[in-house]
N, C-alpha and C. Protein backbone atom coordinates (compact mmCIF):
# COMPACT_ATOMS: atom_id res chain seq x y z
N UNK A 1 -58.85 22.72 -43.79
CA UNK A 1 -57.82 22.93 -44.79
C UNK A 1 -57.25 21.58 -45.21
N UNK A 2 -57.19 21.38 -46.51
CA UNK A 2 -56.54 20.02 -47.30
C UNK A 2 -55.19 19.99 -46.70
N UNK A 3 -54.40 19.58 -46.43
CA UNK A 3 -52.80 19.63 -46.71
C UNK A 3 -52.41 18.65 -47.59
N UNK A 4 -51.75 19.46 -48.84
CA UNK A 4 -51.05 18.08 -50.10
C UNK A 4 -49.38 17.53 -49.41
N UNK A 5 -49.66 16.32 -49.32
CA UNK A 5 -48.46 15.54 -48.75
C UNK A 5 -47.25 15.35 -49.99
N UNK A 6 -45.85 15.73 -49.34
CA UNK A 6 -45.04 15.10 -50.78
C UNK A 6 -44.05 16.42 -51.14
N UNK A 7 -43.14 16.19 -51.93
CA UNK A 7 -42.27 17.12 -52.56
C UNK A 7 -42.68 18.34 -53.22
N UNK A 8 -42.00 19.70 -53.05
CA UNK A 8 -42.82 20.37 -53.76
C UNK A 8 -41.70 21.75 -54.21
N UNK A 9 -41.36 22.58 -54.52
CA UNK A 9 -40.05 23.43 -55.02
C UNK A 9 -40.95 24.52 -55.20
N UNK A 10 -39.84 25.66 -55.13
CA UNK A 10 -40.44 27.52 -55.09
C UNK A 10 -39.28 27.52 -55.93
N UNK A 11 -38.03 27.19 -55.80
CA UNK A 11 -36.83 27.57 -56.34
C UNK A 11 -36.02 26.95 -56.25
N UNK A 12 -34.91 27.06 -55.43
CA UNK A 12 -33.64 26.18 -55.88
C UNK A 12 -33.57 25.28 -54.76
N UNK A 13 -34.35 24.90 -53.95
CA UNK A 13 -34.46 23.98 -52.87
C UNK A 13 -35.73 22.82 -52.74
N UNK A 14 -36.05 21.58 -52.20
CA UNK A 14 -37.12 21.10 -52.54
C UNK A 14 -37.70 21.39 -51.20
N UNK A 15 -39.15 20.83 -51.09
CA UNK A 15 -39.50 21.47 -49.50
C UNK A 15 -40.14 19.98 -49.48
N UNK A 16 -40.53 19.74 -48.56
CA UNK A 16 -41.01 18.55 -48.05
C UNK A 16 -42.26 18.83 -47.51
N UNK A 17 -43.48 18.62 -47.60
CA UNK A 17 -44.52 18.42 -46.77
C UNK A 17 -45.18 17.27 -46.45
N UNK A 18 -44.93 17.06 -44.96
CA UNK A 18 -44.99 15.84 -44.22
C UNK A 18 -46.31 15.46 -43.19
N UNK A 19 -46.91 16.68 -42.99
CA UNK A 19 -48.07 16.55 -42.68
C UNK A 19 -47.28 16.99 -41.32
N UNK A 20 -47.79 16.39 -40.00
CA UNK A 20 -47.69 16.46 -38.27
C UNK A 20 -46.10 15.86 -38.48
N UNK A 21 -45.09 15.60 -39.47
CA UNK A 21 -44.43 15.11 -39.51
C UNK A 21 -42.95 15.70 -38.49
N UNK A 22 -42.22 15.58 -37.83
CA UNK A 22 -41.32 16.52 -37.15
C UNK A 22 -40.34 16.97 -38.86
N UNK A 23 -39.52 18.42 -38.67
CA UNK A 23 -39.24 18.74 -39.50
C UNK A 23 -37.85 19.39 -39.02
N UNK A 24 -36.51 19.50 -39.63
CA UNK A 24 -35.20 20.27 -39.51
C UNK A 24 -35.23 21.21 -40.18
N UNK A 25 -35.61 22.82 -39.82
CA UNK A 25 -35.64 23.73 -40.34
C UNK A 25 -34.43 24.71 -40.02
N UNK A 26 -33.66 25.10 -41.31
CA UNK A 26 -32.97 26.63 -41.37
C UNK A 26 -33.67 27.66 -42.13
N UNK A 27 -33.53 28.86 -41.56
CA UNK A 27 -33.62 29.66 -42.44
C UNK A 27 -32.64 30.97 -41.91
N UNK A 28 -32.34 31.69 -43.12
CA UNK A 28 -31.04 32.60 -43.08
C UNK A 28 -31.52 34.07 -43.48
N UNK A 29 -30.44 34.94 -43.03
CA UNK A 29 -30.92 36.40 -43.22
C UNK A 29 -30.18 36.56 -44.79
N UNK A 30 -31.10 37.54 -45.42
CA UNK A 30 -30.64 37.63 -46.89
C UNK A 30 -29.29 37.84 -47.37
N UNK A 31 -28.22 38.77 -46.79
CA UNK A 31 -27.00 38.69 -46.73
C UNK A 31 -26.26 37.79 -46.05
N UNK A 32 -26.78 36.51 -45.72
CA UNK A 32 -25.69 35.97 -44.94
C UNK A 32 -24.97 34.76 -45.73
N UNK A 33 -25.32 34.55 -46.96
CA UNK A 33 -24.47 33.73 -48.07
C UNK A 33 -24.58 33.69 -49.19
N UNK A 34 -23.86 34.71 -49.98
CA UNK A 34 -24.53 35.48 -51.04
C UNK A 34 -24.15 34.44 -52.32
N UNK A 35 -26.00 34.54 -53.15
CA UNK A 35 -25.81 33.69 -54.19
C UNK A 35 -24.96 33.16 -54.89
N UNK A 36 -23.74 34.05 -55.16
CA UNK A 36 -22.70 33.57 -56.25
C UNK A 36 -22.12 32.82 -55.35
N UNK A 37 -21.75 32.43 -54.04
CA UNK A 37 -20.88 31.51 -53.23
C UNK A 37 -21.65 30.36 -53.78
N UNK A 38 -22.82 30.84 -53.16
CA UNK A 38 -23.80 29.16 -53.18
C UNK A 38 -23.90 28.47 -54.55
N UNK A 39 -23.77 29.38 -55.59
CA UNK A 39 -23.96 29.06 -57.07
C UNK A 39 -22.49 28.26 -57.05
N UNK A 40 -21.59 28.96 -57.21
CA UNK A 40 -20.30 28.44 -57.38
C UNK A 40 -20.24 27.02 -56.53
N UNK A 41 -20.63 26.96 -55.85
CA UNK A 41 -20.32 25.64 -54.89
C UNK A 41 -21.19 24.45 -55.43
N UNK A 42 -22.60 24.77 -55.42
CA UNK A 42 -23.40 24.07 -56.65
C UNK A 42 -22.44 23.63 -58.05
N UNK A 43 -21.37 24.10 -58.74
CA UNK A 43 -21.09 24.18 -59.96
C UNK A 43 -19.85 23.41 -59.55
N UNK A 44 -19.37 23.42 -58.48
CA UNK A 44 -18.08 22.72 -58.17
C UNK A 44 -18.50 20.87 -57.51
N UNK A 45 -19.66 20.94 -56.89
CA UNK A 45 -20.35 19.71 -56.46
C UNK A 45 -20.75 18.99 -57.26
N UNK A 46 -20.59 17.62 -57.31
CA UNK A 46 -21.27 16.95 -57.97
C UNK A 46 -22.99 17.18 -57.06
N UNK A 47 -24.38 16.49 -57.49
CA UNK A 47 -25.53 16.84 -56.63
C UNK A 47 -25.22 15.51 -55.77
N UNK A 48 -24.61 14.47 -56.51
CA UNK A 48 -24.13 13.68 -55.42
C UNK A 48 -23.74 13.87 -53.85
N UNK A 49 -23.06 15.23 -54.34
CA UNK A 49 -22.28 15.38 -53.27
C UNK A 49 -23.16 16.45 -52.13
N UNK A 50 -24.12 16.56 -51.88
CA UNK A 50 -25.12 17.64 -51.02
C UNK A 50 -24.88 17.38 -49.59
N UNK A 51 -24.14 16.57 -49.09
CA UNK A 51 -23.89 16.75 -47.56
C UNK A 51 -22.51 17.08 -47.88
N UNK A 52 -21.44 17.57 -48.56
CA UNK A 52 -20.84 18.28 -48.41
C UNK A 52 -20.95 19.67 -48.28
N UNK A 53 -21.94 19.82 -49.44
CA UNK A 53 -22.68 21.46 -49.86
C UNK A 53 -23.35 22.05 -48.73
N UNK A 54 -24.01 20.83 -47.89
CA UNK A 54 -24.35 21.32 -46.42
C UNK A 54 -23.31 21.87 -45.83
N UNK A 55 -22.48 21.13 -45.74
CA UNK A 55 -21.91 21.53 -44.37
C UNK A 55 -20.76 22.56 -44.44
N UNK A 56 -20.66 22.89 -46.02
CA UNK A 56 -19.74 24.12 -46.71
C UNK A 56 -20.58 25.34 -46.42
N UNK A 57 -22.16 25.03 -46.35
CA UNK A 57 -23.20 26.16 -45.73
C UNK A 57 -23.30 26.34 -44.36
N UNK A 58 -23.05 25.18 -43.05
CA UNK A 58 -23.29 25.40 -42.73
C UNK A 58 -22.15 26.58 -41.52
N UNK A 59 -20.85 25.82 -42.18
CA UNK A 59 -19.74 26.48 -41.83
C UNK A 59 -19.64 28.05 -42.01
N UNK A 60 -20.16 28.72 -43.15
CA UNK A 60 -19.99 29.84 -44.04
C UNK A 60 -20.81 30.79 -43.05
N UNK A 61 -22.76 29.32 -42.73
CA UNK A 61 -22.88 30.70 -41.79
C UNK A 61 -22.52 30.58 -40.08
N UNK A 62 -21.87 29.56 -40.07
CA UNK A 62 -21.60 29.94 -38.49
C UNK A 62 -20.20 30.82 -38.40
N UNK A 63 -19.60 31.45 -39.61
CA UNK A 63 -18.56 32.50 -39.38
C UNK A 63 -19.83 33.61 -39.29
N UNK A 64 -20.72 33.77 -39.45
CA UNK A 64 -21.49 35.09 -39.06
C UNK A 64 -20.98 36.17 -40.24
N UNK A 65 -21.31 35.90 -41.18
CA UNK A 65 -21.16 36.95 -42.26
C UNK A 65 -22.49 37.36 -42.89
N UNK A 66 -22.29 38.97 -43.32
CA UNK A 66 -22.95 39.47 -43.29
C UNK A 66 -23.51 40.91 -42.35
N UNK A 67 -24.62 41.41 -42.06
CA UNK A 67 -25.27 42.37 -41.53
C UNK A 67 -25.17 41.50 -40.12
N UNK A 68 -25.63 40.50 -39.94
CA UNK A 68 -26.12 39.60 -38.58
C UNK A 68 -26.90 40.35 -37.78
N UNK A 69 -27.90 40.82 -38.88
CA UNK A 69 -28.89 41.41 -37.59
C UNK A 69 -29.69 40.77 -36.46
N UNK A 70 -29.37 39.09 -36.36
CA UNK A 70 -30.14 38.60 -35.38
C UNK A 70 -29.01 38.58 -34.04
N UNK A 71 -27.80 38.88 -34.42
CA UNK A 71 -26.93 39.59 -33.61
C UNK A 71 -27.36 40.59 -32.65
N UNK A 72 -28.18 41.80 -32.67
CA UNK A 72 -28.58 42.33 -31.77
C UNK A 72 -29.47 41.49 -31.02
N UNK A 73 -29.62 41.96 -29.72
CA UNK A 73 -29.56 41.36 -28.59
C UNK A 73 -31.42 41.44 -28.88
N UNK A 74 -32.25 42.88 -29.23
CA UNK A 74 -33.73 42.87 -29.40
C UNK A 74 -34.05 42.15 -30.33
N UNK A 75 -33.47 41.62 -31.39
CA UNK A 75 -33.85 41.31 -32.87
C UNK A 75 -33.56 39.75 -32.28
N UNK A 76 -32.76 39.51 -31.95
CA UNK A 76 -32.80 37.94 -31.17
C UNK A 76 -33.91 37.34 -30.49
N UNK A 77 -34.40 38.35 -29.27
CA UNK A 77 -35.00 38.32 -28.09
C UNK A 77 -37.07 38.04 -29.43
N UNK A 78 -36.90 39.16 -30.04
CA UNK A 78 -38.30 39.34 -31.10
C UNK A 78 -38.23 37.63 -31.68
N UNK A 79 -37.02 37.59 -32.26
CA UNK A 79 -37.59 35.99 -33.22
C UNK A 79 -37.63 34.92 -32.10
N UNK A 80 -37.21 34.95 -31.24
CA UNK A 80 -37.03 33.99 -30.41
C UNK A 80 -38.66 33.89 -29.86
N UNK A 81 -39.40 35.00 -29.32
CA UNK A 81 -40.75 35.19 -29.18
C UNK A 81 -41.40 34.64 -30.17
N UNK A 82 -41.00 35.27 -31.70
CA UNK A 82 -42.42 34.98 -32.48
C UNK A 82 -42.15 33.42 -32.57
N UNK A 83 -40.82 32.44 -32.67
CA UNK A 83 -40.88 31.19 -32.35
C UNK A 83 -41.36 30.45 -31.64
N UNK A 84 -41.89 30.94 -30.04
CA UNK A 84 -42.61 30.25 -29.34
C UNK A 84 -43.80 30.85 -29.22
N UNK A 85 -44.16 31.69 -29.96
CA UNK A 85 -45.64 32.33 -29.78
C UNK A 85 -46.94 31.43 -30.23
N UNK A 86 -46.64 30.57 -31.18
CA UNK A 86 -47.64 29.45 -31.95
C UNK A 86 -47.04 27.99 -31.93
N UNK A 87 -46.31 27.75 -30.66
CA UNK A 87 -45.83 26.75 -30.10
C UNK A 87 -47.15 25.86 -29.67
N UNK A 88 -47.41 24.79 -30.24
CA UNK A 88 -48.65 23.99 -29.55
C UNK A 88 -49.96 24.37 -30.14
N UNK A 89 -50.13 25.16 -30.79
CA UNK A 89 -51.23 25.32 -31.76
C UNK A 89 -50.99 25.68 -33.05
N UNK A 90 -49.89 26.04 -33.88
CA UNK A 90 -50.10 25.75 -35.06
C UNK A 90 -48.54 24.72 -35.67
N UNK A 91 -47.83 24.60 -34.23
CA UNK A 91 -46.67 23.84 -34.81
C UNK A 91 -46.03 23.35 -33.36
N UNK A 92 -45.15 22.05 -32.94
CA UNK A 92 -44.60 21.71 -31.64
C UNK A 92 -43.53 21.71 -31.98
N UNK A 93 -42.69 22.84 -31.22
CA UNK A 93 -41.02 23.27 -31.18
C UNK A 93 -40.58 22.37 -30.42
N UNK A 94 -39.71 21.82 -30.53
CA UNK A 94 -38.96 20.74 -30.04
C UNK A 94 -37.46 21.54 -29.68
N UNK A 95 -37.06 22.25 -30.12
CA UNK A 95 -35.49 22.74 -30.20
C UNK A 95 -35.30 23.52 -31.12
N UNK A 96 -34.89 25.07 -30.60
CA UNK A 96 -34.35 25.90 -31.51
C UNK A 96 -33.08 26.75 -31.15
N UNK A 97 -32.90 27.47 -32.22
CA UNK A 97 -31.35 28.39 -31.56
C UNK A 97 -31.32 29.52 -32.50
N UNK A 98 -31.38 31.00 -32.02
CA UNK A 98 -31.31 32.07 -32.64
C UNK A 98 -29.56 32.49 -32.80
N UNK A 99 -29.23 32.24 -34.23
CA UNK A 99 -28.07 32.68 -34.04
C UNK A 99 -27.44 33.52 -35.11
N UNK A 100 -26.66 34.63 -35.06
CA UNK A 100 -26.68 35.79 -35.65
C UNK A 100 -26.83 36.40 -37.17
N UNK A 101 -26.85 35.20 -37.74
CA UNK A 101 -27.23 35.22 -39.13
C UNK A 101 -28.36 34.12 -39.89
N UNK A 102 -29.09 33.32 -38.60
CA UNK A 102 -29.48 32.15 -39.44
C UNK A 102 -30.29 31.66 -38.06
N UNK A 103 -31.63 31.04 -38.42
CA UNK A 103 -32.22 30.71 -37.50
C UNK A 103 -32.48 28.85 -37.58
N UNK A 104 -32.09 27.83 -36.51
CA UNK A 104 -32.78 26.44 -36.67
C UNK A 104 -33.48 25.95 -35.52
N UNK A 105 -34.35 25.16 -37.08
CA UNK A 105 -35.89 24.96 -35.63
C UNK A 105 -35.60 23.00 -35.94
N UNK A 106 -36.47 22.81 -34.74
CA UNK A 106 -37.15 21.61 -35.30
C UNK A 106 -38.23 21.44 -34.44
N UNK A 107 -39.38 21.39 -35.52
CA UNK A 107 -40.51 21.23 -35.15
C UNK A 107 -41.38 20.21 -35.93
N UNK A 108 -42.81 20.09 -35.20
CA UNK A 108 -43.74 19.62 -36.74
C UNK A 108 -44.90 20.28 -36.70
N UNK A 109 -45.44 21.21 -37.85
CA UNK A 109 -46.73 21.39 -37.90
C UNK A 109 -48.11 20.61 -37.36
N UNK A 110 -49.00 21.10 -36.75
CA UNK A 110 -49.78 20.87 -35.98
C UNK A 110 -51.26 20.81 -37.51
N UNK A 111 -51.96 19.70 -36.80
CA UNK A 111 -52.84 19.35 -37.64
C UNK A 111 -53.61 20.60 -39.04
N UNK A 112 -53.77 20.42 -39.73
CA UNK A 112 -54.16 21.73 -40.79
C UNK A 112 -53.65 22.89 -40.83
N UNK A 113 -52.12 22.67 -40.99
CA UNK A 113 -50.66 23.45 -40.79
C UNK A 113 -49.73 23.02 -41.75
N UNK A 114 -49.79 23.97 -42.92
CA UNK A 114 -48.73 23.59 -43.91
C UNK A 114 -47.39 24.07 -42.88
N UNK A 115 -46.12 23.48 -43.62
CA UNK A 115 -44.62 24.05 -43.24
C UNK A 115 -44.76 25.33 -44.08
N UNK A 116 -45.03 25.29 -45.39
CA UNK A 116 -44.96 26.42 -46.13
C UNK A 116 -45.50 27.70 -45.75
N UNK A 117 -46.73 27.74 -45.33
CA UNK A 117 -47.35 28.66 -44.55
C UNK A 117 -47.03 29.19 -43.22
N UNK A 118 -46.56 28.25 -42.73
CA UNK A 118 -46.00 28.26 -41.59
C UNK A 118 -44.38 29.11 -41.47
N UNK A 119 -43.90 28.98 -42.17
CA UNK A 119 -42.38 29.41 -42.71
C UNK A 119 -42.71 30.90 -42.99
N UNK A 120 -43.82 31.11 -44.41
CA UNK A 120 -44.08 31.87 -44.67
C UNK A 120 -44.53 33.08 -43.80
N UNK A 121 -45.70 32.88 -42.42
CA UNK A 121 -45.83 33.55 -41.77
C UNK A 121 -44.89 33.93 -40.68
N UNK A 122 -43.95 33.09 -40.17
CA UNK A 122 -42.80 33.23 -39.29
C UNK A 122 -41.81 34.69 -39.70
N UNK A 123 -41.14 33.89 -41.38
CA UNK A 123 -40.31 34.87 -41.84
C UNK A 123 -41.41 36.57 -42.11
N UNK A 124 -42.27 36.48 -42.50
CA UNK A 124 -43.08 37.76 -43.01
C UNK A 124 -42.74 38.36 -41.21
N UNK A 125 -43.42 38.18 -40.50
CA UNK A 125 -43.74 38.55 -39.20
C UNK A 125 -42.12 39.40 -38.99
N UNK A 126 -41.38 38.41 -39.15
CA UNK A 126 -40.36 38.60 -37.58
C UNK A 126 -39.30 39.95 -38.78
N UNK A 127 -39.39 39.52 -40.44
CA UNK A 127 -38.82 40.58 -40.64
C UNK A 127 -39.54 41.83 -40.83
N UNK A 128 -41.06 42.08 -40.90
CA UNK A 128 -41.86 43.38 -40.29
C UNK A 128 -40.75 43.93 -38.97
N UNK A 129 -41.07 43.03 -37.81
CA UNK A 129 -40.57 43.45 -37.14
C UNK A 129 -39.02 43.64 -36.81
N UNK A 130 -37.84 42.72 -37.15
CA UNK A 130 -36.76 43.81 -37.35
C UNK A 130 -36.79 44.50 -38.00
N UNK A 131 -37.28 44.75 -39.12
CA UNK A 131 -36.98 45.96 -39.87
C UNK A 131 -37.52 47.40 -38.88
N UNK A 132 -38.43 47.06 -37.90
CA UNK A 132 -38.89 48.14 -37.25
C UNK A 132 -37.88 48.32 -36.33
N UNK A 133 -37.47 47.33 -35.26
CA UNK A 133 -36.65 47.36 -34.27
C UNK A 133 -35.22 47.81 -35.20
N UNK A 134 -35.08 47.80 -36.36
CA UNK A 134 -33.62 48.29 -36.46
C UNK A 134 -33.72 49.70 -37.13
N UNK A 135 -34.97 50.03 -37.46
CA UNK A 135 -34.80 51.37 -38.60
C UNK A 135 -34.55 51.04 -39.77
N UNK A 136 -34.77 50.03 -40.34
CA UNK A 136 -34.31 49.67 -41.84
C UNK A 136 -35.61 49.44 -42.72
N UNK A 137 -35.59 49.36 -44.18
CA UNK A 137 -36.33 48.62 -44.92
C UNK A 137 -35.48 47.47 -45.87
N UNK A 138 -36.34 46.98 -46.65
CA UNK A 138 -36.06 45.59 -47.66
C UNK A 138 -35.98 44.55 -47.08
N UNK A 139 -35.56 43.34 -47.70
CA UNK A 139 -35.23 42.04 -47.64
C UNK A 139 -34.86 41.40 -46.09
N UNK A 140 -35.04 40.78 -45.11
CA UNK A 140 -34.51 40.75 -43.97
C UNK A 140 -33.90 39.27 -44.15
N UNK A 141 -35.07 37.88 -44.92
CA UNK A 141 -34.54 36.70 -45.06
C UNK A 141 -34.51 36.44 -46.34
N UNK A 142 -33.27 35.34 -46.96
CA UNK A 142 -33.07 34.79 -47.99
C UNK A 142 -34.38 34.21 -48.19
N UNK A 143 -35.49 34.14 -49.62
CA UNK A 143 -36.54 34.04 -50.19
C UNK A 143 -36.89 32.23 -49.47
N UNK A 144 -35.80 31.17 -50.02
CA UNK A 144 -35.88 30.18 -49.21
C UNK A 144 -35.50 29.84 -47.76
N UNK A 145 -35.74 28.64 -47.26
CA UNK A 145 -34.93 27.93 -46.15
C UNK A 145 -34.99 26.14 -46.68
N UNK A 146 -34.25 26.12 -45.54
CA UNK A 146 -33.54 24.61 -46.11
C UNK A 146 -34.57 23.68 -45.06
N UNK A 147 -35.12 22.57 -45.16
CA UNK A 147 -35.74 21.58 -44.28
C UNK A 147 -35.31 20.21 -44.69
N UNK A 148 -35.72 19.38 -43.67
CA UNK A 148 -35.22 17.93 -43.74
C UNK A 148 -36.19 17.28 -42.74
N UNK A 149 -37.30 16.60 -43.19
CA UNK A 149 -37.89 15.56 -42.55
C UNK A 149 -37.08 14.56 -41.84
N UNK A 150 -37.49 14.56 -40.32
CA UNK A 150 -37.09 13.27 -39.63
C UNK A 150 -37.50 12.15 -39.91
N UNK A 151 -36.47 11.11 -40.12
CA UNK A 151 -36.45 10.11 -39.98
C UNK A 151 -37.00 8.85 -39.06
N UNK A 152 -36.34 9.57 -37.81
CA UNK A 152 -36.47 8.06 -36.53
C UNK A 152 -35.62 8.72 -35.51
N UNK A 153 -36.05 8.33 -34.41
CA UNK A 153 -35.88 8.44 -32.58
C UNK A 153 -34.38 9.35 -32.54
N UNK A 154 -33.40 8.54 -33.11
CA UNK A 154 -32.05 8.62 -33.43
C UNK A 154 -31.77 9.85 -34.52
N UNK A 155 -32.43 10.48 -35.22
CA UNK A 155 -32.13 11.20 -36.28
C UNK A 155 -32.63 12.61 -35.05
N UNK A 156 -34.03 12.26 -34.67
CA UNK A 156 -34.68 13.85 -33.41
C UNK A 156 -33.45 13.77 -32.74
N UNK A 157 -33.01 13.11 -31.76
CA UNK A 157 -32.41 13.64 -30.47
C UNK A 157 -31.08 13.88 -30.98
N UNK A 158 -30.12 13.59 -32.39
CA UNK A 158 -29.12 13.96 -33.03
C UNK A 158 -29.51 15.58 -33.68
N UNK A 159 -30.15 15.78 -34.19
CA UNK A 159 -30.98 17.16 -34.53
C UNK A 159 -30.92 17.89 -33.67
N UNK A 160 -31.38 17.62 -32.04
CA UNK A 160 -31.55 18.78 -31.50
C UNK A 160 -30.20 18.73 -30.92
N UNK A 161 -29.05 17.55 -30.87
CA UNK A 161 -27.83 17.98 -30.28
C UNK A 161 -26.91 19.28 -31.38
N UNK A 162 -27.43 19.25 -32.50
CA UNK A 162 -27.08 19.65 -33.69
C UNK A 162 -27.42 21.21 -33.48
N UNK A 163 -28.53 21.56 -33.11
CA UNK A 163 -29.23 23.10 -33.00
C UNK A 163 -28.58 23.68 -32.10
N UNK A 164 -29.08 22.98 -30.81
CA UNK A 164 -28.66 23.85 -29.41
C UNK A 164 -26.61 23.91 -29.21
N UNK A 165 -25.96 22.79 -30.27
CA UNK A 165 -24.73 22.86 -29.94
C UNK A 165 -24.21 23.93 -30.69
N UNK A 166 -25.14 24.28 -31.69
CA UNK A 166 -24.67 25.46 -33.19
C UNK A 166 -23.97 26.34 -32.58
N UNK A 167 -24.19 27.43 -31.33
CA UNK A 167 -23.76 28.37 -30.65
C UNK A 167 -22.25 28.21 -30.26
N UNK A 168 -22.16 26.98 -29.44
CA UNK A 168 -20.20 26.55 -28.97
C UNK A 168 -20.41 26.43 -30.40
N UNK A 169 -20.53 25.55 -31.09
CA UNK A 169 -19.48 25.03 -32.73
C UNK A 169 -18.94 26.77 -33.39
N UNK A 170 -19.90 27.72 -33.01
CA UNK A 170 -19.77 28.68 -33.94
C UNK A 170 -18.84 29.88 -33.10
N UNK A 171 -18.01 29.10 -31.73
CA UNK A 171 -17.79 29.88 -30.61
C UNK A 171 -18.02 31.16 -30.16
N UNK A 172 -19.75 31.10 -29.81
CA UNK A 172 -20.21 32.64 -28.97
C UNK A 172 -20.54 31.99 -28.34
N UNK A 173 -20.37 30.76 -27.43
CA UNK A 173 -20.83 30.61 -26.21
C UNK A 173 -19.91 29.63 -25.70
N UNK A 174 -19.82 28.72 -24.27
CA UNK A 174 -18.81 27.79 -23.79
C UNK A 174 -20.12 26.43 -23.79
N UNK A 175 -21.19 26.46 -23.53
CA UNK A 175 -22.42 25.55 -23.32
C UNK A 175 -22.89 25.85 -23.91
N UNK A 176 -24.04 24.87 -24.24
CA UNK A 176 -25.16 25.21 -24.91
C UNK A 176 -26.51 25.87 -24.46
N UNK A 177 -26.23 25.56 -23.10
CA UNK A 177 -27.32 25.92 -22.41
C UNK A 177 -26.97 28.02 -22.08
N UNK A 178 -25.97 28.56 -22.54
CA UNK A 178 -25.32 29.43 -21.82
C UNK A 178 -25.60 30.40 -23.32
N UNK A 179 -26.18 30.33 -24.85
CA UNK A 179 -27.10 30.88 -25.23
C UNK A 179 -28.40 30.93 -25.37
N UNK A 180 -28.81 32.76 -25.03
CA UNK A 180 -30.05 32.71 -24.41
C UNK A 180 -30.56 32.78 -25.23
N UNK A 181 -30.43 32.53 -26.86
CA UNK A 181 -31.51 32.34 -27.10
C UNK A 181 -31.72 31.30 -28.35
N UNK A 182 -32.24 30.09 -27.11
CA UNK A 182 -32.01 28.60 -27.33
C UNK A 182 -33.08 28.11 -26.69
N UNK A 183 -33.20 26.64 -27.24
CA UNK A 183 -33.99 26.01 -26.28
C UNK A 183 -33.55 25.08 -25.18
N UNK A 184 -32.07 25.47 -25.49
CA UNK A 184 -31.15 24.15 -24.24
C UNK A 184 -31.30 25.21 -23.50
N UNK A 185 -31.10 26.88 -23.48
CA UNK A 185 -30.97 27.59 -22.56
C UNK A 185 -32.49 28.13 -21.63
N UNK A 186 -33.79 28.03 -22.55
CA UNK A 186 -35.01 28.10 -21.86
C UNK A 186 -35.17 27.07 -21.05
N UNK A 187 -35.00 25.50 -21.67
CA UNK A 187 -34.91 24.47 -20.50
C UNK A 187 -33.83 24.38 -19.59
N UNK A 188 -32.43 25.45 -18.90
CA UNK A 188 -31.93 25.40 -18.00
C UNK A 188 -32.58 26.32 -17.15
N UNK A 189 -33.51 27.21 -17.83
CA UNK A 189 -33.79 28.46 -16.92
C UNK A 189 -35.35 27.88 -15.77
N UNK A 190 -35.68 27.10 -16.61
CA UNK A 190 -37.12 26.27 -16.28
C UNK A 190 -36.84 25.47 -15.22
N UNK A 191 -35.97 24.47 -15.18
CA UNK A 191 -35.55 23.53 -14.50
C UNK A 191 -34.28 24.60 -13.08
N UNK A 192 -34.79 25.78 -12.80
CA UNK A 192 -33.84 26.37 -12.29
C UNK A 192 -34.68 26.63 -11.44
């Protein structure tokens, strides 16, 4: 498989494809920040201003609004699986954190491994399966997610303090290691 390196857009976000590159991935459940917020906030920002717009997102979803179906305890336990299920052969998880409206990874695709595809098969999969584990149909994730190519040494190990801390910042937990479904909390259980 070719992989085309470089910038590339579906919609209102750009995506990055970096090749084996490590990558900062969100992605969110379809109700958990509904367009007209995000529009309006876009319209109030300069584009200058996008690390504010971040972090006005990222606040919005750590109040947990919405359905939060990754809130149930099975629908957690499922994405958290299909996240490490193609760990080391089609992508290397470095740090993630399932949290009730919004999932962040950081990883990098593994040789002849788009992100796009990769994203693509994650989200298809895991909302098949909540939608089964909850009794529901339609939409489970917002159409995009947000990514950010790493930088350098200092940008990874700030990233993953960033993921695994999401849980205290968003207070459902006292540690980080103390949600289970994390990767600060698989590496306390390992080292146990």
């Amino acid at each position: 498989m070719t992989v085309e390196f470089g910038w590339r857009s579906r919609g209102y976000l750009p995506h990055f494809e970096g090749g084996e590159r490590a990558q900062f991935i969100t992605f969110r459940l379809h109700d958990s920040l509904p367009q007209a917020v995000l529009d309006r906030w876009r319209r109030e920002l300069a584009r200058a201003d996008e690390a504010l717009l971040r972090r006005r997102i990222e606040a919005y979803l750590d109040r947990g609004y919405g359905d939060a179906h990754l809130g149930e305890p099975r629908v957690a336990a499922m994405a958290q699986a299909a996240l490490l299920h193609f760990d080391g052969t089609r992508y290397r998880l470095a740090a993630w954190v399932v949290m009730p409206n919004h999932v962040h990874l950081l990883a990098a695709p593994c040789r002849g491994h788009t992100l796009a595809a990769l994203m693509h098969a994650l989200k298809s999969y895991t909302a098949h399966e909540a939608n089964k584990l909850l009794r529901r149909a339609g939409a489970l994730w917002q159409e995009e997610y947000f990514d950010r190519y790493i930088r350098d040494a200092d940008h990874y190990a700030k990233t993953i303090t960033y993921i695994e801390s999401n849980p205290v910042k968003a207070g459902l937990c006292r540690t980080p290691a103390d949600w289970p479904y994390s990767s600060a909390y698989l590496r306390l259980k390992k080292s146990s």
